[in-house]
PDBML (XML) file of the C-alpha atoms, coordinates in Angstrom:
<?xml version="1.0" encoding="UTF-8" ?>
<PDBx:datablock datablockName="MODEL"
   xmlns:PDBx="http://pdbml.pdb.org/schema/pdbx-v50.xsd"
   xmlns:xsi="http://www.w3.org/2001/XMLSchema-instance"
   xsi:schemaLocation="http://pdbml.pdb.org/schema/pdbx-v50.xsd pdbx-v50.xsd">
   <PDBx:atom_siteCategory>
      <PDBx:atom_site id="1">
         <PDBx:B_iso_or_equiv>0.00</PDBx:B_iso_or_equiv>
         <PDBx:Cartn_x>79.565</PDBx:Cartn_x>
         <PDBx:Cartn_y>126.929</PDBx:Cartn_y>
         <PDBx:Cartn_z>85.016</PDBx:Cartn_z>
         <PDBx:auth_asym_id>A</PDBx:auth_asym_id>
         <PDBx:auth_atom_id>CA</PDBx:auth_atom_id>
         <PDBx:auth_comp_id>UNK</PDBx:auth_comp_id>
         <PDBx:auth_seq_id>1</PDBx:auth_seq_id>
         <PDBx:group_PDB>ATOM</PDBx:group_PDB>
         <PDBx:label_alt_id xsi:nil="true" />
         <PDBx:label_asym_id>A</PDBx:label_asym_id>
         <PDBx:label_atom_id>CA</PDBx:label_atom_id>
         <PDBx:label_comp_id>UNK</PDBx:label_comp_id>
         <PDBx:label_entity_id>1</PDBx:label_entity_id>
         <PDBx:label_seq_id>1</PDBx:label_seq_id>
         <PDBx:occupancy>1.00</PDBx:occupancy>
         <PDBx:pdbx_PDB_model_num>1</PDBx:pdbx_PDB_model_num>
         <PDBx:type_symbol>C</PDBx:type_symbol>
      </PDBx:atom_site>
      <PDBx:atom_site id="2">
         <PDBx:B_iso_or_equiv>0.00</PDBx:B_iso_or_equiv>
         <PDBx:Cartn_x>78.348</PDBx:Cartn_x>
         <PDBx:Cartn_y>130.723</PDBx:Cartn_y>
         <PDBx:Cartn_z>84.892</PDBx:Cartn_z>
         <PDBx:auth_asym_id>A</PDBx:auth_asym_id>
         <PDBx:auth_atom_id>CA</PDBx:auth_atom_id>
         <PDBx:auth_comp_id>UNK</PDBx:auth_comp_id>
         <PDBx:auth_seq_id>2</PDBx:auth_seq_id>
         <PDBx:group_PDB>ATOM</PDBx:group_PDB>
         <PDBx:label_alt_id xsi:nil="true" />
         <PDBx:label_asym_id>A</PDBx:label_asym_id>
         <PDBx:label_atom_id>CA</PDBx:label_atom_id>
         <PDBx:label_comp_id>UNK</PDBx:label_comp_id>
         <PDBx:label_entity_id>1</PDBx:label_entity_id>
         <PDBx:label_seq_id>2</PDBx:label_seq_id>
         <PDBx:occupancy>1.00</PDBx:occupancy>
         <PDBx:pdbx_PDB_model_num>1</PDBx:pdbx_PDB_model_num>
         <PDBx:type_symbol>C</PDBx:type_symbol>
      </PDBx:atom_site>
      <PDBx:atom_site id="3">
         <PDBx:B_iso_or_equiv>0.00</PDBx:B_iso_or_equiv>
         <PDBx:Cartn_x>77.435</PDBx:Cartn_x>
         <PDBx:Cartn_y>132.864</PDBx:Cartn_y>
         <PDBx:Cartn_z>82.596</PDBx:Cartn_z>
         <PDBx:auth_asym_id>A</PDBx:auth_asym_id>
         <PDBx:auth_atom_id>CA</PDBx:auth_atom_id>
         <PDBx:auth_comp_id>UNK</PDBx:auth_comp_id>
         <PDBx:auth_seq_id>3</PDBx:auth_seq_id>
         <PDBx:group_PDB>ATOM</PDBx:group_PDB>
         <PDBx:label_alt_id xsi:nil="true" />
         <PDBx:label_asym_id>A</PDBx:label_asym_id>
         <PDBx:label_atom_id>CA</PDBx:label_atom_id>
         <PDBx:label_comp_id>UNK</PDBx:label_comp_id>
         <PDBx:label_entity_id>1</PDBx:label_entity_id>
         <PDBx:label_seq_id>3</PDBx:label_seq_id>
         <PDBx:occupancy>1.00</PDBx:occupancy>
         <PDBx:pdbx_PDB_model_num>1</PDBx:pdbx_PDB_model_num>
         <PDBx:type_symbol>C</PDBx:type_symbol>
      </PDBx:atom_site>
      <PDBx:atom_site id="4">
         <PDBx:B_iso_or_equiv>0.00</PDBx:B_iso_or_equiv>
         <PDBx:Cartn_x>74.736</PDBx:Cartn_x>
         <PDBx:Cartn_y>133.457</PDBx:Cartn_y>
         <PDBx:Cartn_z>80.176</PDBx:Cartn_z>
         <PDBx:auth_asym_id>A</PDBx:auth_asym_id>
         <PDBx:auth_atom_id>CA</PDBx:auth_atom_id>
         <PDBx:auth_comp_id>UNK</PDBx:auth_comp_id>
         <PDBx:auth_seq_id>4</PDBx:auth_seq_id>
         <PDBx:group_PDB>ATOM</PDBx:group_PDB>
         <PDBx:label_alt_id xsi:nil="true" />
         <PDBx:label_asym_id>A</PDBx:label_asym_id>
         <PDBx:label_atom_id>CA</PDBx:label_atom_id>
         <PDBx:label_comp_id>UNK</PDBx:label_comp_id>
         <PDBx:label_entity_id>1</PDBx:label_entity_id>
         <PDBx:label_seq_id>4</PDBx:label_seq_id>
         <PDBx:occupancy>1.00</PDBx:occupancy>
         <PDBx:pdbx_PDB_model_num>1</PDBx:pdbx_PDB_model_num>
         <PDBx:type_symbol>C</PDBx:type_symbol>
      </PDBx:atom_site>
      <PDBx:atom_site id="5">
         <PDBx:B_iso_or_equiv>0.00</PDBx:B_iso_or_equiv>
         <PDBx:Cartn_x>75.721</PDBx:Cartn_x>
         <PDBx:Cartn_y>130.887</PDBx:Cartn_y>
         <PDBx:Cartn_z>78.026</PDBx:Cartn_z>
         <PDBx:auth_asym_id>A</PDBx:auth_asym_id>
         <PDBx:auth_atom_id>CA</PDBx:auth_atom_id>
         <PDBx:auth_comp_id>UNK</PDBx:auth_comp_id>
         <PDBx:auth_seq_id>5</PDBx:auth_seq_id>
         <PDBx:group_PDB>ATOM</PDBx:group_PDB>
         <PDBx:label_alt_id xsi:nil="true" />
         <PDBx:label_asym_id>A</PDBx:label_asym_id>
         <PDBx:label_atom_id>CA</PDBx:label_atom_id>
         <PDBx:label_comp_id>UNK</PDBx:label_comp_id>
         <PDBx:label_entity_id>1</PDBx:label_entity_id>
         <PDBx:label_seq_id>5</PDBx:label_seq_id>
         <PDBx:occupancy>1.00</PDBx:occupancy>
         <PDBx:pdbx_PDB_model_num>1</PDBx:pdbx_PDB_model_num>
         <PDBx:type_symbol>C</PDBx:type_symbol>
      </PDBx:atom_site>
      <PDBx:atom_site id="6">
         <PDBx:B_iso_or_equiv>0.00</PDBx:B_iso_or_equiv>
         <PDBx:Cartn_x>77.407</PDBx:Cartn_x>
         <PDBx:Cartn_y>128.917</PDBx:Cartn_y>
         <PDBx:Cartn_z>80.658</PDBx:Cartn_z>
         <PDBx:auth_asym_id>A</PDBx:auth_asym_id>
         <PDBx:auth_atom_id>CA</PDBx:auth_atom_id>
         <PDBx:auth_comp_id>UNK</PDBx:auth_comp_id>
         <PDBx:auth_seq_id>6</PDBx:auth_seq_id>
         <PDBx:group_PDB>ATOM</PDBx:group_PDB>
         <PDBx:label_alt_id xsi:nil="true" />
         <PDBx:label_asym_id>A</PDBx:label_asym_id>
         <PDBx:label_atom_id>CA</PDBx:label_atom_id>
         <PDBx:label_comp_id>UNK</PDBx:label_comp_id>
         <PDBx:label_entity_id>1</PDBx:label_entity_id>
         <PDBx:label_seq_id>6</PDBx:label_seq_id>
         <PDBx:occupancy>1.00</PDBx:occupancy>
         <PDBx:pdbx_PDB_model_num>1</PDBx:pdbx_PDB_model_num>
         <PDBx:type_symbol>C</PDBx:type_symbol>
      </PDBx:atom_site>
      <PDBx:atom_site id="7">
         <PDBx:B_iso_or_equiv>0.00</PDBx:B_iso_or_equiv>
         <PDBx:Cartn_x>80.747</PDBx:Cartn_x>
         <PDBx:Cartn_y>129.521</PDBx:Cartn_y>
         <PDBx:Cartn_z>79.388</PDBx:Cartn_z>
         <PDBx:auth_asym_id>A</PDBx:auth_asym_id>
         <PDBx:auth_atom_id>CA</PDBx:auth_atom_id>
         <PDBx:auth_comp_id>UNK</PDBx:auth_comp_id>
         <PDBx:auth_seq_id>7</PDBx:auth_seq_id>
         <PDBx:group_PDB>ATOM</PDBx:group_PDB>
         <PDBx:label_alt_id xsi:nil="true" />
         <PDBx:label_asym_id>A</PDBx:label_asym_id>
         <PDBx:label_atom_id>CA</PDBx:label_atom_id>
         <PDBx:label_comp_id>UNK</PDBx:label_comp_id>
         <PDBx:label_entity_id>1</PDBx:label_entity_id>
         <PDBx:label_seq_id>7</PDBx:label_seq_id>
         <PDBx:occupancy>1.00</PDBx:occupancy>
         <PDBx:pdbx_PDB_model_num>1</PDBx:pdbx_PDB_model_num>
         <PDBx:type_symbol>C</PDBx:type_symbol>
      </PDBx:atom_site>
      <PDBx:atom_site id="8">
         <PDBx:B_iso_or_equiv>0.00</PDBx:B_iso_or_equiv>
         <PDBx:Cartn_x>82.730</PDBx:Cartn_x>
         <PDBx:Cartn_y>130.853</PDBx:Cartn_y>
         <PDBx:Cartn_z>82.345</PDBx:Cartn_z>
         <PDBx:auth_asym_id>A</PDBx:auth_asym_id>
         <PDBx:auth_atom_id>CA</PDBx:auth_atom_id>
         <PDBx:auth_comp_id>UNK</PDBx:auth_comp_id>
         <PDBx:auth_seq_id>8</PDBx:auth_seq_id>
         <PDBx:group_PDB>ATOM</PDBx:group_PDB>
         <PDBx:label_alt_id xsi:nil="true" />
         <PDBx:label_asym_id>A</PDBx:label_asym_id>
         <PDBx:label_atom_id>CA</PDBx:label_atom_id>
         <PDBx:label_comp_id>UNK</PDBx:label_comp_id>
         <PDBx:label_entity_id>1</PDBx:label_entity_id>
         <PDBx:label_seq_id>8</PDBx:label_seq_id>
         <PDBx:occupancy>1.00</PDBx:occupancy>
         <PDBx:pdbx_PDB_model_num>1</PDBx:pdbx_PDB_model_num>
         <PDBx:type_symbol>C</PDBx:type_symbol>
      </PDBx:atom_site>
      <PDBx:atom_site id="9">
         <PDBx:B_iso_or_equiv>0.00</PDBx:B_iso_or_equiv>
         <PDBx:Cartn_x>84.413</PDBx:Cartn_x>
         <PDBx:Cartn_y>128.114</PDBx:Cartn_y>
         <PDBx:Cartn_z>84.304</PDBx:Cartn_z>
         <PDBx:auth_asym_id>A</PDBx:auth_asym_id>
         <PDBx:auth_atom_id>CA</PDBx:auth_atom_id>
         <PDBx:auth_comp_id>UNK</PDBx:auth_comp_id>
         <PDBx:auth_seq_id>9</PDBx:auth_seq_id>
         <PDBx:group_PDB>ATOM</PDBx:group_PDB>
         <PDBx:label_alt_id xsi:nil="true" />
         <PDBx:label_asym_id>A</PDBx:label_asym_id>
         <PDBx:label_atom_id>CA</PDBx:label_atom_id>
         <PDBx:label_comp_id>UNK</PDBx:label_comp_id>
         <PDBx:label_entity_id>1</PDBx:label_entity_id>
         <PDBx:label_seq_id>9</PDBx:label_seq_id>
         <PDBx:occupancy>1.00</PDBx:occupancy>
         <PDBx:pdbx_PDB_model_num>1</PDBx:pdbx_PDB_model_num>
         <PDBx:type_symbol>C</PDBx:type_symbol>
      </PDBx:atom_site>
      <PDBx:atom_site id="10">
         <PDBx:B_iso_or_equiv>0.00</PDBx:B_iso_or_equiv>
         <PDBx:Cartn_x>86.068</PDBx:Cartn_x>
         <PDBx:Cartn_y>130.297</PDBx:Cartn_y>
         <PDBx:Cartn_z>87.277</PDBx:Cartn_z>
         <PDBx:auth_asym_id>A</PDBx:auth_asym_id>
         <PDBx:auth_atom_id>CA</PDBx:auth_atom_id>
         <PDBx:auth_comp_id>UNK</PDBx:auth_comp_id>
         <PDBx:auth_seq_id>10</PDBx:auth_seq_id>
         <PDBx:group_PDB>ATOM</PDBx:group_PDB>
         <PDBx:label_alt_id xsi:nil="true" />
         <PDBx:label_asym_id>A</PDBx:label_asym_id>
         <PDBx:label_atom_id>CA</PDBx:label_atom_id>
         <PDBx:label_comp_id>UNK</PDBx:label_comp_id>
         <PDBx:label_entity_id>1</PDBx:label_entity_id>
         <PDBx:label_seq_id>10</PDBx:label_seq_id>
         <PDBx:occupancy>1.00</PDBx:occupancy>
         <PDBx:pdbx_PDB_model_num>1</PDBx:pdbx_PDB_model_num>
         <PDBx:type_symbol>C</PDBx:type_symbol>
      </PDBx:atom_site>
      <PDBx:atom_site id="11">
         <PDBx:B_iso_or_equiv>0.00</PDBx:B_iso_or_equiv>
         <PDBx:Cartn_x>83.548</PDBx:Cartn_x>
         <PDBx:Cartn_y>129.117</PDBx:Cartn_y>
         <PDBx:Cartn_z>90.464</PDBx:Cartn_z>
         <PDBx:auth_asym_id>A</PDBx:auth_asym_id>
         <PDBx:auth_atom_id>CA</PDBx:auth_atom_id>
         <PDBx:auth_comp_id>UNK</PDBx:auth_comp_id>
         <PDBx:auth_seq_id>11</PDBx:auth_seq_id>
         <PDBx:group_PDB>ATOM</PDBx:group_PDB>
         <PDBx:label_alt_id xsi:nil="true" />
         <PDBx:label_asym_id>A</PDBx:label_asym_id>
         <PDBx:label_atom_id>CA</PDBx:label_atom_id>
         <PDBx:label_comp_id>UNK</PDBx:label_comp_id>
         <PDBx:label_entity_id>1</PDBx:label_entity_id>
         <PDBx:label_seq_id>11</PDBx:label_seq_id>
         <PDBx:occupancy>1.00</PDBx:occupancy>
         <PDBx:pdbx_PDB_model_num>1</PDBx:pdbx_PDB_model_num>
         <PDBx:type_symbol>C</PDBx:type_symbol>
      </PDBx:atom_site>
      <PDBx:atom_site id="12">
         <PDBx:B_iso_or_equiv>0.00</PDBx:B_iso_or_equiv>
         <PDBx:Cartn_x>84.276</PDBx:Cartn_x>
         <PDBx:Cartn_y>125.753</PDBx:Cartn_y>
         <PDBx:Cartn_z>92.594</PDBx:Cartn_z>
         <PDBx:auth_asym_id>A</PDBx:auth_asym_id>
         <PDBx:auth_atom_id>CA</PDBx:auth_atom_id>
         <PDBx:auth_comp_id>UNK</PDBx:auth_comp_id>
         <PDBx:auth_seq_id>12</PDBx:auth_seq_id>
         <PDBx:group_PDB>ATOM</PDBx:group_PDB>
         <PDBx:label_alt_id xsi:nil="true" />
         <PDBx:label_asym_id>A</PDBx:label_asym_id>
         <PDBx:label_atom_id>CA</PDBx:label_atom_id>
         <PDBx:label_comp_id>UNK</PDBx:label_comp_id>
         <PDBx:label_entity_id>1</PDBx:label_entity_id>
         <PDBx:label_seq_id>12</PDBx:label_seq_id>
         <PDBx:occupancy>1.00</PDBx:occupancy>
         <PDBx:pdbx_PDB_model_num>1</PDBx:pdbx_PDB_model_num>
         <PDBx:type_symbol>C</PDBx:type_symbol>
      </PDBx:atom_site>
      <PDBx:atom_site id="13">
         <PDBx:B_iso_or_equiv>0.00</PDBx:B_iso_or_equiv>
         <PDBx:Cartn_x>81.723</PDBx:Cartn_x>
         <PDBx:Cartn_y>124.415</PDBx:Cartn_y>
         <PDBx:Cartn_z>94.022</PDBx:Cartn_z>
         <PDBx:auth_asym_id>A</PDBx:auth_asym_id>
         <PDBx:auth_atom_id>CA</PDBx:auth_atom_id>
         <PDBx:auth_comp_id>UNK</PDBx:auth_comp_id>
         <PDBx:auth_seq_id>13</PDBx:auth_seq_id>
         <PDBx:group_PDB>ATOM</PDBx:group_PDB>
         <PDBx:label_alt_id xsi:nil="true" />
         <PDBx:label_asym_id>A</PDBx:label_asym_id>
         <PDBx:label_atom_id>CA</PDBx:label_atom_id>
         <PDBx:label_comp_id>UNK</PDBx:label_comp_id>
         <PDBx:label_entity_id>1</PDBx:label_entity_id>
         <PDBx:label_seq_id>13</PDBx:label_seq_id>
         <PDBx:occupancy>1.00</PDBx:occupancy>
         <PDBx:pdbx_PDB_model_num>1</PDBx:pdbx_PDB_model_num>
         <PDBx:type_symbol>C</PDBx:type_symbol>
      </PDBx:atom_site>
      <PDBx:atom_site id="14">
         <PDBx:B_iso_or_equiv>0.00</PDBx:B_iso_or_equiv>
         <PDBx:Cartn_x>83.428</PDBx:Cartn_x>
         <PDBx:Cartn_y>122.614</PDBx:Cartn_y>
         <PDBx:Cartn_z>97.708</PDBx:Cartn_z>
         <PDBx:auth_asym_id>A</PDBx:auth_asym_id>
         <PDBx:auth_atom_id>CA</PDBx:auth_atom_id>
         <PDBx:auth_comp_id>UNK</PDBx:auth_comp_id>
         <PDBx:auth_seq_id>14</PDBx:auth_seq_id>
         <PDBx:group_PDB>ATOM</PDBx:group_PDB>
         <PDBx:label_alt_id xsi:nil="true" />
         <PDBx:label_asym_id>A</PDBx:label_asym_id>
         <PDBx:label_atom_id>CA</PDBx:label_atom_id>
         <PDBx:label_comp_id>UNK</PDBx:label_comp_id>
         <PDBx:label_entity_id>1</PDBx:label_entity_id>
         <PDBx:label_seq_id>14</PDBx:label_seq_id>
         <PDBx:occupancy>1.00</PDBx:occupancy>
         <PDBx:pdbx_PDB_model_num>1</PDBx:pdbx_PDB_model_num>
         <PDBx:type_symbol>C</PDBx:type_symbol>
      </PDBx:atom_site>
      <PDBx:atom_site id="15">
         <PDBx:B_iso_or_equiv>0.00</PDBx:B_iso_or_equiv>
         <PDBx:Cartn_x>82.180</PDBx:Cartn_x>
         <PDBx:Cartn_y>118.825</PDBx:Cartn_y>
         <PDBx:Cartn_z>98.263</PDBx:Cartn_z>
         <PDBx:auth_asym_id>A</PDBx:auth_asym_id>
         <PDBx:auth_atom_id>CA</PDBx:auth_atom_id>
         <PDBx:auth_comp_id>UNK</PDBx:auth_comp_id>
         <PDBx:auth_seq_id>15</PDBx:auth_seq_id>
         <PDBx:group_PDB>ATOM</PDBx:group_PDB>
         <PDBx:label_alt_id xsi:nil="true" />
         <PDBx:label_asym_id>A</PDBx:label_asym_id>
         <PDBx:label_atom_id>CA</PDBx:label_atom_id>
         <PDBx:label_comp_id>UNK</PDBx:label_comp_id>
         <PDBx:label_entity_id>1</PDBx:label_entity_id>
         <PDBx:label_seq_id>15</PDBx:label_seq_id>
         <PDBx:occupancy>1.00</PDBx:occupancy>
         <PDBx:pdbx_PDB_model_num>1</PDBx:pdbx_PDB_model_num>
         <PDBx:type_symbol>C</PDBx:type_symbol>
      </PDBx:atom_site>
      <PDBx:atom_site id="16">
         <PDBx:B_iso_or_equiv>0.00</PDBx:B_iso_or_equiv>
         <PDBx:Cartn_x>83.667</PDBx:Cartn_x>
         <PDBx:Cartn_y>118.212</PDBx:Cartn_y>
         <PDBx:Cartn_z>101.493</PDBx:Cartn_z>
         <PDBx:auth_asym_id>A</PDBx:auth_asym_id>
         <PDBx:auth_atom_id>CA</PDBx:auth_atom_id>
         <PDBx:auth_comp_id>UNK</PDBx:auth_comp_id>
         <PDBx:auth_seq_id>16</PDBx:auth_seq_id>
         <PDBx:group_PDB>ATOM</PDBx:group_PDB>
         <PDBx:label_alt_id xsi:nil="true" />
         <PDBx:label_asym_id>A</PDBx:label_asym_id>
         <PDBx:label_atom_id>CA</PDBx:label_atom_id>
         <PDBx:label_comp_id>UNK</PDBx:label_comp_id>
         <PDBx:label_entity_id>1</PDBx:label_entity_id>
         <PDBx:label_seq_id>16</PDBx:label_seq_id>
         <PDBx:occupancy>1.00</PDBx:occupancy>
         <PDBx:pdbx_PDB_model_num>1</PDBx:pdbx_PDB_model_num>
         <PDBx:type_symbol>C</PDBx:type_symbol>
      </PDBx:atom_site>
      <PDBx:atom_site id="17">
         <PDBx:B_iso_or_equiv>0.00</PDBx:B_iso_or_equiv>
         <PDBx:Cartn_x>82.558</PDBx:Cartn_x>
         <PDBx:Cartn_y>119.122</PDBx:Cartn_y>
         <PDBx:Cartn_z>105.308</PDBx:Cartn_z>
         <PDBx:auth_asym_id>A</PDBx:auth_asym_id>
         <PDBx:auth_atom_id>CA</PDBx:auth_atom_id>
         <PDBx:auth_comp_id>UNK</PDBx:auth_comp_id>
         <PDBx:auth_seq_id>17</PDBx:auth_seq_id>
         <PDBx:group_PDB>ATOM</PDBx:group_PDB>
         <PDBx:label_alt_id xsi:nil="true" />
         <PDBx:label_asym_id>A</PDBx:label_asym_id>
         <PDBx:label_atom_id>CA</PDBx:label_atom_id>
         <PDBx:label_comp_id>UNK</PDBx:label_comp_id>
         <PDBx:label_entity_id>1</PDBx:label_entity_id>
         <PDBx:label_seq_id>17</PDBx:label_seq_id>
         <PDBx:occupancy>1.00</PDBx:occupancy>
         <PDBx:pdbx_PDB_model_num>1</PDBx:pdbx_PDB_model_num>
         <PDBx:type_symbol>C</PDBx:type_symbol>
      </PDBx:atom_site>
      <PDBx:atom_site id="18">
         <PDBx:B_iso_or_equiv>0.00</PDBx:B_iso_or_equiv>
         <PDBx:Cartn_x>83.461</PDBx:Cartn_x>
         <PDBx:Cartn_y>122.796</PDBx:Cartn_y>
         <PDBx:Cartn_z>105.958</PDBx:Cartn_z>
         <PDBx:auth_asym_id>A</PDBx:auth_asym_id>
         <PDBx:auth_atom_id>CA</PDBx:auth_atom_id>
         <PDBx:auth_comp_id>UNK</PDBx:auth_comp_id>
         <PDBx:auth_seq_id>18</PDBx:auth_seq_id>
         <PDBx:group_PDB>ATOM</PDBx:group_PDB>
         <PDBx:label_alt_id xsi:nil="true" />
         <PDBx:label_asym_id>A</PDBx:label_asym_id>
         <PDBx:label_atom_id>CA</PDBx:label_atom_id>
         <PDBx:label_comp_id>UNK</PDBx:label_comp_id>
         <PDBx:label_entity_id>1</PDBx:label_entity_id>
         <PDBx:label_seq_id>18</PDBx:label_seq_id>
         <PDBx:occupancy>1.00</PDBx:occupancy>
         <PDBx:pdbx_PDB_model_num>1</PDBx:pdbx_PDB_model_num>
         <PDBx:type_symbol>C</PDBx:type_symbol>
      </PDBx:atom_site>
      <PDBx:atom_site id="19">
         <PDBx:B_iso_or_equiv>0.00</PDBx:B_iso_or_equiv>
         <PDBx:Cartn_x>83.651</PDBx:Cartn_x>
         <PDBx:Cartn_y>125.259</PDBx:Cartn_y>
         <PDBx:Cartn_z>109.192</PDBx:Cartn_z>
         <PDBx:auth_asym_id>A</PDBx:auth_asym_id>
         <PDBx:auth_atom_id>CA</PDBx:auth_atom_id>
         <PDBx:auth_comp_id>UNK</PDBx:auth_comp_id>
         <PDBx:auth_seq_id>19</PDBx:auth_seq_id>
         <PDBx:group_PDB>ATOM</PDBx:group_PDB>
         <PDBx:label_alt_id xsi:nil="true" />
         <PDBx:label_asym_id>A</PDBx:label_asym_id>
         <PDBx:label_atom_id>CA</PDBx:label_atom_id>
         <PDBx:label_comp_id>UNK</PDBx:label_comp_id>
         <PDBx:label_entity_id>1</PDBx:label_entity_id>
         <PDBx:label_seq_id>19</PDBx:label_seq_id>
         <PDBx:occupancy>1.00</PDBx:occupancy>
         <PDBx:pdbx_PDB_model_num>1</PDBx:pdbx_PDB_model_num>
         <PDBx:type_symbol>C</PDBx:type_symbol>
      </PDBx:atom_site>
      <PDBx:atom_site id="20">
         <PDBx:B_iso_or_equiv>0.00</PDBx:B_iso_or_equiv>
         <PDBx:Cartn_x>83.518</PDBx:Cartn_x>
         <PDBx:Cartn_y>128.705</PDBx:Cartn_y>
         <PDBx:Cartn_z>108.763</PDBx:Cartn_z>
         <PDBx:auth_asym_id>A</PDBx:auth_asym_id>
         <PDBx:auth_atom_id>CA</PDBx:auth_atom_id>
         <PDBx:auth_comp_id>UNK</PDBx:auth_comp_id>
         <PDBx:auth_seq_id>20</PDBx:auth_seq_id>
         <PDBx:group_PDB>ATOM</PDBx:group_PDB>
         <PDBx:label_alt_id xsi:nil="true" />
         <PDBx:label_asym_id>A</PDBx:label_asym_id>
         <PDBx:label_atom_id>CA</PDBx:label_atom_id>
         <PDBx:label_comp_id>UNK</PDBx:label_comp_id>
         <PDBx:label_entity_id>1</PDBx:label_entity_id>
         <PDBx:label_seq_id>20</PDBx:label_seq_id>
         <PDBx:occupancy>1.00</PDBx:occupancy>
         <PDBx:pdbx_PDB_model_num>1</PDBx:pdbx_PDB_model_num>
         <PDBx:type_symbol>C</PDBx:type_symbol>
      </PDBx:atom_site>
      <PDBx:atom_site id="21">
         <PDBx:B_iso_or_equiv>0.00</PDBx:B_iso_or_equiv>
         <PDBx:Cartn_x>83.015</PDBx:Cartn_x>
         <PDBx:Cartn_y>131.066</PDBx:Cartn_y>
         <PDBx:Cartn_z>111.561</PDBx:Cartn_z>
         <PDBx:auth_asym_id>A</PDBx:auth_asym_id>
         <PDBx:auth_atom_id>CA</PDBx:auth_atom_id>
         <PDBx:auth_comp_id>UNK</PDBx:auth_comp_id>
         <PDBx:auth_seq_id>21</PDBx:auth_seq_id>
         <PDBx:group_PDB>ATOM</PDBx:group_PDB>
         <PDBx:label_alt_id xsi:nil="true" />
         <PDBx:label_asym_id>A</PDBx:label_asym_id>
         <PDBx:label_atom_id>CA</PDBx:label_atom_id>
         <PDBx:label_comp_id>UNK</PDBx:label_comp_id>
         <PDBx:label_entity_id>1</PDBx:label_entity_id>
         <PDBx:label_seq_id>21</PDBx:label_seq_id>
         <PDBx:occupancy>1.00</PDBx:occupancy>
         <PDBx:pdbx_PDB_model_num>1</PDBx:pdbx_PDB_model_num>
         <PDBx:type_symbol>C</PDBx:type_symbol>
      </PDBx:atom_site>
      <PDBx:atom_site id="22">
         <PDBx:B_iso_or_equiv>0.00</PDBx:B_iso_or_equiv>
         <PDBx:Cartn_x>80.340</PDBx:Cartn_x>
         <PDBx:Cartn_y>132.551</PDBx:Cartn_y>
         <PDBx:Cartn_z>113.780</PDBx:Cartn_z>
         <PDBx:auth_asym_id>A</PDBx:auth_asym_id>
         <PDBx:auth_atom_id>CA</PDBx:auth_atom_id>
         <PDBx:auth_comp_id>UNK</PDBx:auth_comp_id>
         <PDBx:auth_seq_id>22</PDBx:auth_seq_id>
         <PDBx:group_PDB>ATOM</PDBx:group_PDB>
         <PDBx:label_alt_id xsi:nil="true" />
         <PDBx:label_asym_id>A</PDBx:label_asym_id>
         <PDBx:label_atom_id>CA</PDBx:label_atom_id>
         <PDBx:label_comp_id>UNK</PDBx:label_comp_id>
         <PDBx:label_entity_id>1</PDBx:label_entity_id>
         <PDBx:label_seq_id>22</PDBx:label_seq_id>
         <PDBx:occupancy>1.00</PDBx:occupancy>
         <PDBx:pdbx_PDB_model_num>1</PDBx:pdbx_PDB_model_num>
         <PDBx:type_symbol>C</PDBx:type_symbol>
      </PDBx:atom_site>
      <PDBx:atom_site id="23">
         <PDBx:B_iso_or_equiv>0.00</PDBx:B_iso_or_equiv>
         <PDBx:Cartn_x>79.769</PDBx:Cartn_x>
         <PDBx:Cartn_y>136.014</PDBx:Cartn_y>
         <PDBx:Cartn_z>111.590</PDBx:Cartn_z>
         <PDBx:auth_asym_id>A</PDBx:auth_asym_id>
         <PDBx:auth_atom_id>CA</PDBx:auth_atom_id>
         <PDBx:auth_comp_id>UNK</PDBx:auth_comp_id>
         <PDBx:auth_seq_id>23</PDBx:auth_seq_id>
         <PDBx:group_PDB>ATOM</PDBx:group_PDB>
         <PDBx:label_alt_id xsi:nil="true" />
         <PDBx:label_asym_id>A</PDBx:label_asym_id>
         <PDBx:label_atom_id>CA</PDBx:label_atom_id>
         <PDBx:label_comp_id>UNK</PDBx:label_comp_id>
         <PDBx:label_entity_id>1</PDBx:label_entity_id>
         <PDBx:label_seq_id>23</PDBx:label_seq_id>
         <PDBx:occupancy>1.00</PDBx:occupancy>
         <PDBx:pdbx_PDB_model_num>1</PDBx:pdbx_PDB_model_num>
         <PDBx:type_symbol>C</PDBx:type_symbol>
      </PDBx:atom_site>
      <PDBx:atom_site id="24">
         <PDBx:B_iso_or_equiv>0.00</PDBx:B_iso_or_equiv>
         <PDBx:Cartn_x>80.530</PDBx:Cartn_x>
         <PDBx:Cartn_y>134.627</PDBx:Cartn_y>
         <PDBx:Cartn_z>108.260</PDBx:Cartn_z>
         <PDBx:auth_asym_id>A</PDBx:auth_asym_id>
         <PDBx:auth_atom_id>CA</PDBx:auth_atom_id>
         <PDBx:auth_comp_id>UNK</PDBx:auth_comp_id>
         <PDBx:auth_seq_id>24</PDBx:auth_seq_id>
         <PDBx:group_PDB>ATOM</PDBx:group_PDB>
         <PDBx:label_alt_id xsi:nil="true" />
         <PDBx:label_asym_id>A</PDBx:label_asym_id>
         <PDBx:label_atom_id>CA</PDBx:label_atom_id>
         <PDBx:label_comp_id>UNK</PDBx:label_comp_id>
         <PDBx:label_entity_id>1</PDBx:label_entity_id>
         <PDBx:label_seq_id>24</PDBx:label_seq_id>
         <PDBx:occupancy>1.00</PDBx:occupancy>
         <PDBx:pdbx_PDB_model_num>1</PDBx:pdbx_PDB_model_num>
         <PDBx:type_symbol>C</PDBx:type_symbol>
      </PDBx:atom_site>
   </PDBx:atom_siteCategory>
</PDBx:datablock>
């Protein structure tokens, strides 16, 4: 939840392993 008021609901937050590359 973002926001000021913690209204907006649009972010994910990922809870599994990830890769992401060298110059991420």
């Amino acid at each position: 939840k973002t926001g000021k008021h913690k209204t907006k609901q649009w972010k994910r937050l990922v809870t599994k392993a990830t890769f992401v590359g060298e110059g991420f």
